[in-house]
N, C-alpha and C. Protein backbone atom coordinates (compact mmCIF):
# COMPACT_ATOMS: atom_id res chain seq x y z
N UNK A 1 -106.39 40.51 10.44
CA UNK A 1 -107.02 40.98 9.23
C UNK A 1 -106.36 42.29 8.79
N UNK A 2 -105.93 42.56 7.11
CA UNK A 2 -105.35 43.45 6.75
C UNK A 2 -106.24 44.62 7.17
N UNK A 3 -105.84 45.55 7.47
CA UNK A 3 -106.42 47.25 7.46
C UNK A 3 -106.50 48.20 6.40
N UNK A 4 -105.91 47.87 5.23
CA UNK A 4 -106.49 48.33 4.41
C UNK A 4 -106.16 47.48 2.58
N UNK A 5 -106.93 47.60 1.81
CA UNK A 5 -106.51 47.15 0.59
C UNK A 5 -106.28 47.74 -0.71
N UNK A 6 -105.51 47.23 -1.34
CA UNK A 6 -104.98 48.46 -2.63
C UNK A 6 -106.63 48.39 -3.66
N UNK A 7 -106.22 49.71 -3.67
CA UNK A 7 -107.17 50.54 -5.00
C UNK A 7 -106.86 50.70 -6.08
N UNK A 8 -107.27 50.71 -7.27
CA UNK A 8 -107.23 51.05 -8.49
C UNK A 8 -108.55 51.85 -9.17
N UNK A 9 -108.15 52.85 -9.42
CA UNK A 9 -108.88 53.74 -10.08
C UNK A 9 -108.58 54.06 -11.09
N UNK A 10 -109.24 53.78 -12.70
CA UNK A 10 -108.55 53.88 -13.71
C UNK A 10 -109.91 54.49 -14.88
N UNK A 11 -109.45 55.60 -15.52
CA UNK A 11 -110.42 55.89 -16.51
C UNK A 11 -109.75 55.67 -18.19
N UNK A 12 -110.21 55.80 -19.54
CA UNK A 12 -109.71 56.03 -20.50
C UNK A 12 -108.85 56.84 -20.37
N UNK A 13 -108.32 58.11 -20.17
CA UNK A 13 -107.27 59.22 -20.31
C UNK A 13 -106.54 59.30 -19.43
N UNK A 14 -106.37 58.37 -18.00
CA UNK A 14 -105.48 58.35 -16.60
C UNK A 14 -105.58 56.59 -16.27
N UNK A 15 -104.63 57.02 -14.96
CA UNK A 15 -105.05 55.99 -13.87
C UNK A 15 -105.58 56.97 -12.76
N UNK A 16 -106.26 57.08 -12.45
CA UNK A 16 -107.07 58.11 -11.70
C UNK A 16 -106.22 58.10 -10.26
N UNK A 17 -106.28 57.27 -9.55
CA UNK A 17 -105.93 57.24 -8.13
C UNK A 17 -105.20 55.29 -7.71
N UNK A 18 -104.03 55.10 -7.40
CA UNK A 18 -103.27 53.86 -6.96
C UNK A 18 -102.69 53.73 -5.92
N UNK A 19 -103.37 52.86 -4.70
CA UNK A 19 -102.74 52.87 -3.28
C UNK A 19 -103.47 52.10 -2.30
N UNK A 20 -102.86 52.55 -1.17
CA UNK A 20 -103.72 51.76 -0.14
C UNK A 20 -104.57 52.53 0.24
N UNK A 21 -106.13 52.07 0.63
CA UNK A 21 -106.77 52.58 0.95
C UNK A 21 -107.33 51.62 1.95
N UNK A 22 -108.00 52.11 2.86
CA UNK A 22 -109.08 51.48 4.50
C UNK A 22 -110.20 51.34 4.04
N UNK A 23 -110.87 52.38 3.42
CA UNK A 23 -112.27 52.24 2.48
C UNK A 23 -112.47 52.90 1.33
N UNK A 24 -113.46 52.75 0.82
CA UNK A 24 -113.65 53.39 -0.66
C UNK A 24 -115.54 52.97 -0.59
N UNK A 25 -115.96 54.02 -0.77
CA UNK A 25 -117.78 54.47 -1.18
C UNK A 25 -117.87 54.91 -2.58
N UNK A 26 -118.38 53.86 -3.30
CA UNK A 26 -118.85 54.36 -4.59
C UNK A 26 -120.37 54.38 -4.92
N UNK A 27 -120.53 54.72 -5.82
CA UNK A 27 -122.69 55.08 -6.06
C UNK A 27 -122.43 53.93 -7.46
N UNK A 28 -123.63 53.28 -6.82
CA UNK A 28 -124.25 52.00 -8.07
C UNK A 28 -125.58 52.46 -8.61
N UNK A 29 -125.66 51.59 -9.20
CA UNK A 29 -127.37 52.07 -9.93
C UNK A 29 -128.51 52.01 -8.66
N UNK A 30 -128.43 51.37 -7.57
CA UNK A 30 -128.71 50.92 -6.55
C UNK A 30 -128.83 51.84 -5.23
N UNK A 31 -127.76 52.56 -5.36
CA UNK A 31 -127.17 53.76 -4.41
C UNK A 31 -125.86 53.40 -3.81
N UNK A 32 -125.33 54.26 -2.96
CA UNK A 32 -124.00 53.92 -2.47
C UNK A 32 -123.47 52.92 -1.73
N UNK A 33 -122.17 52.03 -2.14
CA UNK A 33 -121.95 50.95 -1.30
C UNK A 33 -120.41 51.11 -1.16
N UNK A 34 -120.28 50.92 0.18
CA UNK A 34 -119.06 51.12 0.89
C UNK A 34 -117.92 49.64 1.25
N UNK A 35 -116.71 49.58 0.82
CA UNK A 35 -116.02 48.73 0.73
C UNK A 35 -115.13 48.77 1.59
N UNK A 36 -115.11 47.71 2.16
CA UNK A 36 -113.94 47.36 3.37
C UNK A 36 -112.55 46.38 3.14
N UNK A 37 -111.60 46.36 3.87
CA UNK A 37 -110.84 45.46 3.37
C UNK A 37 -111.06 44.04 4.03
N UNK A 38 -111.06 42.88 2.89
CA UNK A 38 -111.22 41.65 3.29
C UNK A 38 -112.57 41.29 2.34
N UNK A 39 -113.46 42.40 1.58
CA UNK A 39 -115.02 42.54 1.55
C UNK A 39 -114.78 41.21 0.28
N UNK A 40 -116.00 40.67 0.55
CA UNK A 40 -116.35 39.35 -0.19
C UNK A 40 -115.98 40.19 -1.73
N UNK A 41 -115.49 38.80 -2.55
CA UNK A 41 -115.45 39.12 -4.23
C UNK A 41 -116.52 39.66 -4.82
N UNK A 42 -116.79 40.62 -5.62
CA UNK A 42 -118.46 41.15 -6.37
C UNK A 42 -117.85 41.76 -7.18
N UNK A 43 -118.28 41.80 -8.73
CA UNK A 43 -118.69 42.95 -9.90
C UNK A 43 -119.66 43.70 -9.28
N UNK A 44 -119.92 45.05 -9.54
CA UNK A 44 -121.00 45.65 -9.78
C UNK A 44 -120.67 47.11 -10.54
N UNK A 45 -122.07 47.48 -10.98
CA UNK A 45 -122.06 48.65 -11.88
C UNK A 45 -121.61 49.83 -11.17
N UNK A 46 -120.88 50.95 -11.90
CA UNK A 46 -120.80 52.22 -10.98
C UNK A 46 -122.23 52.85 -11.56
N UNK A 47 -122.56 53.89 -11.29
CA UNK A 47 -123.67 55.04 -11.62
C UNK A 47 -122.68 56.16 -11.76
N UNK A 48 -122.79 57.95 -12.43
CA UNK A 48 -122.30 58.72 -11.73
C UNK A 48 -122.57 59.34 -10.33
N UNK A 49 -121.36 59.54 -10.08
CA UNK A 49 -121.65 59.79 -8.78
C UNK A 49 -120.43 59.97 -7.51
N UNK A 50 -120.80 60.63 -6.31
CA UNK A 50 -119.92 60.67 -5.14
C UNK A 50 -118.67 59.26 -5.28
N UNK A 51 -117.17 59.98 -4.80
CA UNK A 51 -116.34 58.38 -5.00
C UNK A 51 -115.52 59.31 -3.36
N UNK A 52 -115.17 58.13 -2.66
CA UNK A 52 -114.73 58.60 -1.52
C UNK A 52 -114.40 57.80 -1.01
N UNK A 53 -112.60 57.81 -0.86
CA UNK A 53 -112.00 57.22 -0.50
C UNK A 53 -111.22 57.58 0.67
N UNK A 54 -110.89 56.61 1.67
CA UNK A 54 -110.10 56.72 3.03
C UNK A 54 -108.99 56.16 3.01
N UNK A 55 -108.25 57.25 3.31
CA UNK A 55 -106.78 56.73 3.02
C UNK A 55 -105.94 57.76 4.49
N UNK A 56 -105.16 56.43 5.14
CA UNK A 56 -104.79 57.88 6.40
C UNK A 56 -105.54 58.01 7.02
N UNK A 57 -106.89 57.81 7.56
CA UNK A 57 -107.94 57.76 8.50
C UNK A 57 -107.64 59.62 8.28
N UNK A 58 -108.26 60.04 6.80
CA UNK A 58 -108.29 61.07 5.96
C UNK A 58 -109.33 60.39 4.77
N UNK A 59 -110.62 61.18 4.57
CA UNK A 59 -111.47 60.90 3.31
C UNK A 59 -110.92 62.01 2.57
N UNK A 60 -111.18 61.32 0.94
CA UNK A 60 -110.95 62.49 0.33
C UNK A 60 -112.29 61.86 -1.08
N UNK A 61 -112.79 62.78 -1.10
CA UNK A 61 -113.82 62.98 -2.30
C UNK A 61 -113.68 63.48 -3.44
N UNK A 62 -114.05 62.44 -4.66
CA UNK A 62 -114.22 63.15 -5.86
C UNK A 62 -115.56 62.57 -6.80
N UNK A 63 -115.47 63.00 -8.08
CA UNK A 63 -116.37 62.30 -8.46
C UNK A 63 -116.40 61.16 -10.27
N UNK A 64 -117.24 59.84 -9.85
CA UNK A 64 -116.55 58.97 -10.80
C UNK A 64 -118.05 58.83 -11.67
N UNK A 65 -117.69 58.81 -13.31
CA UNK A 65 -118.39 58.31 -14.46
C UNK A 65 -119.01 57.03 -13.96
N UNK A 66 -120.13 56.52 -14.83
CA UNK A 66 -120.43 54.99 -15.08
C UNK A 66 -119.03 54.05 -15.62
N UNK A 67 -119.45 53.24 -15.05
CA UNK A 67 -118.36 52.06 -15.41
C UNK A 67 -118.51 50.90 -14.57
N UNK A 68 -117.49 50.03 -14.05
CA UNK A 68 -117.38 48.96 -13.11
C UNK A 68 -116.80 49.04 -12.03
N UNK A 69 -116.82 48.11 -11.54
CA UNK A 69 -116.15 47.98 -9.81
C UNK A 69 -115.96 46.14 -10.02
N UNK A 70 -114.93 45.84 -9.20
CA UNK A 70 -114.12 44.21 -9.14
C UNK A 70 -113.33 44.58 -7.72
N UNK A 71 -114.24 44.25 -6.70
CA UNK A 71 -113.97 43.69 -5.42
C UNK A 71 -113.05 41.85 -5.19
N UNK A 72 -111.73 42.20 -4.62
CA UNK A 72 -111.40 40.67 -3.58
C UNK A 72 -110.94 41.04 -2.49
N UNK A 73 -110.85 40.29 -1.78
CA UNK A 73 -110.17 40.38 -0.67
C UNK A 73 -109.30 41.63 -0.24
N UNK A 74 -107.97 41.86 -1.55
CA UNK A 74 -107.39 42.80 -0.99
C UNK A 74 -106.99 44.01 -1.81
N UNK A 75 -108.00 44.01 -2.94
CA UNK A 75 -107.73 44.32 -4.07
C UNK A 75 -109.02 45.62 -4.69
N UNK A 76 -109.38 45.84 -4.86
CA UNK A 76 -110.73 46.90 -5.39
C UNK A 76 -110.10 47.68 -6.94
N UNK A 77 -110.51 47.72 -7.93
CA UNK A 77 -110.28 48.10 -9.34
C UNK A 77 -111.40 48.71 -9.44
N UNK A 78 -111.52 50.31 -10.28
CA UNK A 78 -112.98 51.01 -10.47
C UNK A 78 -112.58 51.16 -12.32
N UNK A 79 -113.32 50.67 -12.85
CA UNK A 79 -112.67 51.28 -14.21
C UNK A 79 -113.75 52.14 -14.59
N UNK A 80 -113.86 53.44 -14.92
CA UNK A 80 -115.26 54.29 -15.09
C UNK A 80 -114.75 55.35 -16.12
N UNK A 81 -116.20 55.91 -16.70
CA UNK A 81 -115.23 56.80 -18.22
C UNK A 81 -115.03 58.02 -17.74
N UNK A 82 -114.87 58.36 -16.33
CA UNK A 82 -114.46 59.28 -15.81
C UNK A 82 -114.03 59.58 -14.29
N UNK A 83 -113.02 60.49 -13.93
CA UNK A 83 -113.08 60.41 -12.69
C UNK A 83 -112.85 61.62 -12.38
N UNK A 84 -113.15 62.72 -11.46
CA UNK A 84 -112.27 63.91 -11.37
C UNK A 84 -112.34 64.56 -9.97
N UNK A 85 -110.80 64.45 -9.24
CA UNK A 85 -111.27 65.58 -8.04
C UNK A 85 -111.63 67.26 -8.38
N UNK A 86 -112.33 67.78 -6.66
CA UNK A 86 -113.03 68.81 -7.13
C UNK A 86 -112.29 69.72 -7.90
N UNK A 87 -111.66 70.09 -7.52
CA UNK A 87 -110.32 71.11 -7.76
C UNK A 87 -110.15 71.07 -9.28
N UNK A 88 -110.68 70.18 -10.37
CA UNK A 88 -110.66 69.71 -11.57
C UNK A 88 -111.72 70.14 -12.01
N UNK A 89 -113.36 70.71 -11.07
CA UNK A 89 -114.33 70.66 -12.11
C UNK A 89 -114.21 72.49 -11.83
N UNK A 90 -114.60 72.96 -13.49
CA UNK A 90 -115.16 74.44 -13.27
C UNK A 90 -116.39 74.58 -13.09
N UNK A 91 -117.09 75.13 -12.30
CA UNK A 91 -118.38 75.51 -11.71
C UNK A 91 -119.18 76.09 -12.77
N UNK A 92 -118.74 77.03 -13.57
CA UNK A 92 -119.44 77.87 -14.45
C UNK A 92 -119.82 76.93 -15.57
N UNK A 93 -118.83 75.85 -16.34
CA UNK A 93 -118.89 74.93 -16.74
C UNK A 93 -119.82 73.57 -16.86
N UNK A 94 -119.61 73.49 -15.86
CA UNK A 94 -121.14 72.57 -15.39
C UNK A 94 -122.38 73.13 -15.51
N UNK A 95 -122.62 74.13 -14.53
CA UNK A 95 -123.95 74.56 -14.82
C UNK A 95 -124.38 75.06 -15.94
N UNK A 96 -123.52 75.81 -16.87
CA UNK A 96 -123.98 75.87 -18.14
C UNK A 96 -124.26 74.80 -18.95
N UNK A 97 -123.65 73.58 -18.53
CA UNK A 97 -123.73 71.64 -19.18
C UNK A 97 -124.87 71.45 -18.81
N UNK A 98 -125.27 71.73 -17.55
CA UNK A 98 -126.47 71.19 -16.78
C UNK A 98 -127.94 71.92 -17.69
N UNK A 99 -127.86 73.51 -17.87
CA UNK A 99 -128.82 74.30 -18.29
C UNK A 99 -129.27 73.81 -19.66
N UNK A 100 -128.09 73.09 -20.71
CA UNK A 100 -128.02 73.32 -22.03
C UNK A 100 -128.86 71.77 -22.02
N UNK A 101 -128.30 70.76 -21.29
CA UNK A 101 -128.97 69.22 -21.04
C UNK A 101 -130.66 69.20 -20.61
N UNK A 102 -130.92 70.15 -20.01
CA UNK A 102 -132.26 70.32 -19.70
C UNK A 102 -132.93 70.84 -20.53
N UNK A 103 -132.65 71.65 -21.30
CA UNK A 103 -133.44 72.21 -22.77
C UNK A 103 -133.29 71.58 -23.54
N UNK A 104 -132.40 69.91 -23.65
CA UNK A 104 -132.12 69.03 -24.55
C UNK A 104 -133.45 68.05 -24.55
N UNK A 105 -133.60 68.14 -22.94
CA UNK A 105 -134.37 66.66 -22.78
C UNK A 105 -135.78 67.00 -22.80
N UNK A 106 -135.88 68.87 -23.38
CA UNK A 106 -137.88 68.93 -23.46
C UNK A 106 -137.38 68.50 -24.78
N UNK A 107 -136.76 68.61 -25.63
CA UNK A 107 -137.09 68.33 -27.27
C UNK A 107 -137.79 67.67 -27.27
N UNK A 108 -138.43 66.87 -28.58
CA UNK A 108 -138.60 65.59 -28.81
C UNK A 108 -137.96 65.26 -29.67
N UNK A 109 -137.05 64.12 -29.03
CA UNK A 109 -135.80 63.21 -29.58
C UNK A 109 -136.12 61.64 -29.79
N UNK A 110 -135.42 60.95 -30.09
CA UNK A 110 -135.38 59.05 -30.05
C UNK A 110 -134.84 59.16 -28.52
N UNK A 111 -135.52 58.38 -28.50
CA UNK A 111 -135.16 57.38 -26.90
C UNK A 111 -133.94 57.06 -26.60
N UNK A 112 -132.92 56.97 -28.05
CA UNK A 112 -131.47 56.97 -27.19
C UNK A 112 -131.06 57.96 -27.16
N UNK A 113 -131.35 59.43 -27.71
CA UNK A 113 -130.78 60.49 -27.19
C UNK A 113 -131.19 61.06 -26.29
N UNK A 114 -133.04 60.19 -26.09
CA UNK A 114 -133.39 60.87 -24.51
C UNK A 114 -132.56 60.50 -23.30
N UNK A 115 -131.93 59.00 -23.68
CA UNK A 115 -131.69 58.29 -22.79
C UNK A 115 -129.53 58.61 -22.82
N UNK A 116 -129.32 59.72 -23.90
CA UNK A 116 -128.04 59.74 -23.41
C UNK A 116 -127.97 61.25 -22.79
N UNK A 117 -128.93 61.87 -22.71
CA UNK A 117 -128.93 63.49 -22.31
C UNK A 117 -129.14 62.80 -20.73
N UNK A 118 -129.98 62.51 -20.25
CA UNK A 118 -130.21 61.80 -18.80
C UNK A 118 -128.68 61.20 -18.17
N UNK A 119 -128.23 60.38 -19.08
CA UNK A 119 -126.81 60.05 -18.98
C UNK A 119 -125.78 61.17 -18.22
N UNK A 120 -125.70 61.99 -19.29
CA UNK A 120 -124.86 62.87 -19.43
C UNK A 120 -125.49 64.05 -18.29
N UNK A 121 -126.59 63.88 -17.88
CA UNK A 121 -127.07 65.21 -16.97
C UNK A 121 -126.67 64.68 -15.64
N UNK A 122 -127.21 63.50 -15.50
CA UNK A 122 -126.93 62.87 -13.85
C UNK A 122 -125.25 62.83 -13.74
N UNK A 123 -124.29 62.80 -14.78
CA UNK A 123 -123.07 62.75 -14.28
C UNK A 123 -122.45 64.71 -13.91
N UNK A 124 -123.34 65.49 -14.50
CA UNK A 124 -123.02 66.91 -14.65
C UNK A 124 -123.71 67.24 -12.94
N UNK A 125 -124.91 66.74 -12.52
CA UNK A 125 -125.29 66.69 -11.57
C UNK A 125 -124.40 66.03 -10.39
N UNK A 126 -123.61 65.24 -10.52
CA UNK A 126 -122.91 64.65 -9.91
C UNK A 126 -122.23 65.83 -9.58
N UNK A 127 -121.34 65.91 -11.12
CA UNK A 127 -120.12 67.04 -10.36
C UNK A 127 -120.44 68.20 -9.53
N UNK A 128 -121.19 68.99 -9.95
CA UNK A 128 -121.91 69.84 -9.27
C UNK A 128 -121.93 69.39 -7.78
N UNK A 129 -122.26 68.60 -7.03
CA UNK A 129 -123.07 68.33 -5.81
C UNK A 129 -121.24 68.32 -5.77
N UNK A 130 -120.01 67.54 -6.08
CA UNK A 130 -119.11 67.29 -5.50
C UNK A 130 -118.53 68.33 -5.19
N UNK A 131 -118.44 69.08 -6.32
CA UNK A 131 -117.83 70.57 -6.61
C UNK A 131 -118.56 71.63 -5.27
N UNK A 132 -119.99 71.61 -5.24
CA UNK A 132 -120.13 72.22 -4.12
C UNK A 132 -120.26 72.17 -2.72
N UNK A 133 -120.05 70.54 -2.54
CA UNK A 133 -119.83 70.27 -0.91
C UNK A 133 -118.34 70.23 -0.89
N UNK A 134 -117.60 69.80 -1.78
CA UNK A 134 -115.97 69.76 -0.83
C UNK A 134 -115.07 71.39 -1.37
N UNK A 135 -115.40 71.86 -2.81
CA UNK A 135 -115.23 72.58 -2.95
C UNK A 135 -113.40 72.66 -3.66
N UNK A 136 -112.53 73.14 -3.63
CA UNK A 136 -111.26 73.36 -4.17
C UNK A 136 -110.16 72.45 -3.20
């Protein structure tokens, strides 16, 4: 059985990350599910969230937008509207995204702008948590 299978990581503005990888952990609407090589065929949704990939019996963490995932055998594709290692997010940046999204969502708005501030906060929340556990 192969030991590891190629990745594709691809957003609108990059190809994020292309290679072999041993595993890859992405966050679904569901929570996190971890991919092996050989792992049965599946679609599923990304969420934002933790992306962490093993490459080199070496993880390296970043963090990926909503989008998809297309599991085969030896193959894994993430297409998401974002991806970014830490070293990419500014700290000051975020939390000011994060502060300004939370005074968005007392307004009272329509339901799809409640429902795109929530969007847009859980992926700012994301970076944040990535930005401050792995750091630069």
């Amino acid at each position: 059985m192969d030991k590891t299978f190629h990745l594709e990581i691809i957003t609108p503005d990059r190809a994020f990350f292309s290679g072999e990888a041993e595993s890859v952990t992405v966050t679904t609407p569901r929570g996190e599910m971890g991919i092996l090589p050989g792992a049965m065929p599946l679609v599923a949704a990304l969420a934002p969230g933790a992306l962490k990939i093993l490459q080199n019996k070496k993880w390296m963490e970043a963090v990926a937008g909503e989008g998809f995932l297309e599991v085969t055998p030896r193959n894994v594709v993430l297409l998401a509207q974002s991806a970014e290692w830490p070293y990419e997010i500014q700290l000051k940046s975020v939390e000011d995204d994060i502060s300004s999204l939370n005074e968005q969502l007392k307004k009272q708005q329509s339901l799809r702008e409640y429902k795109m501030a929530k969007a847009q906060l859980a992926r700012q929340l994301a970076r944040l948590r990535i930005k401050k556990n792995v750091g630069d």
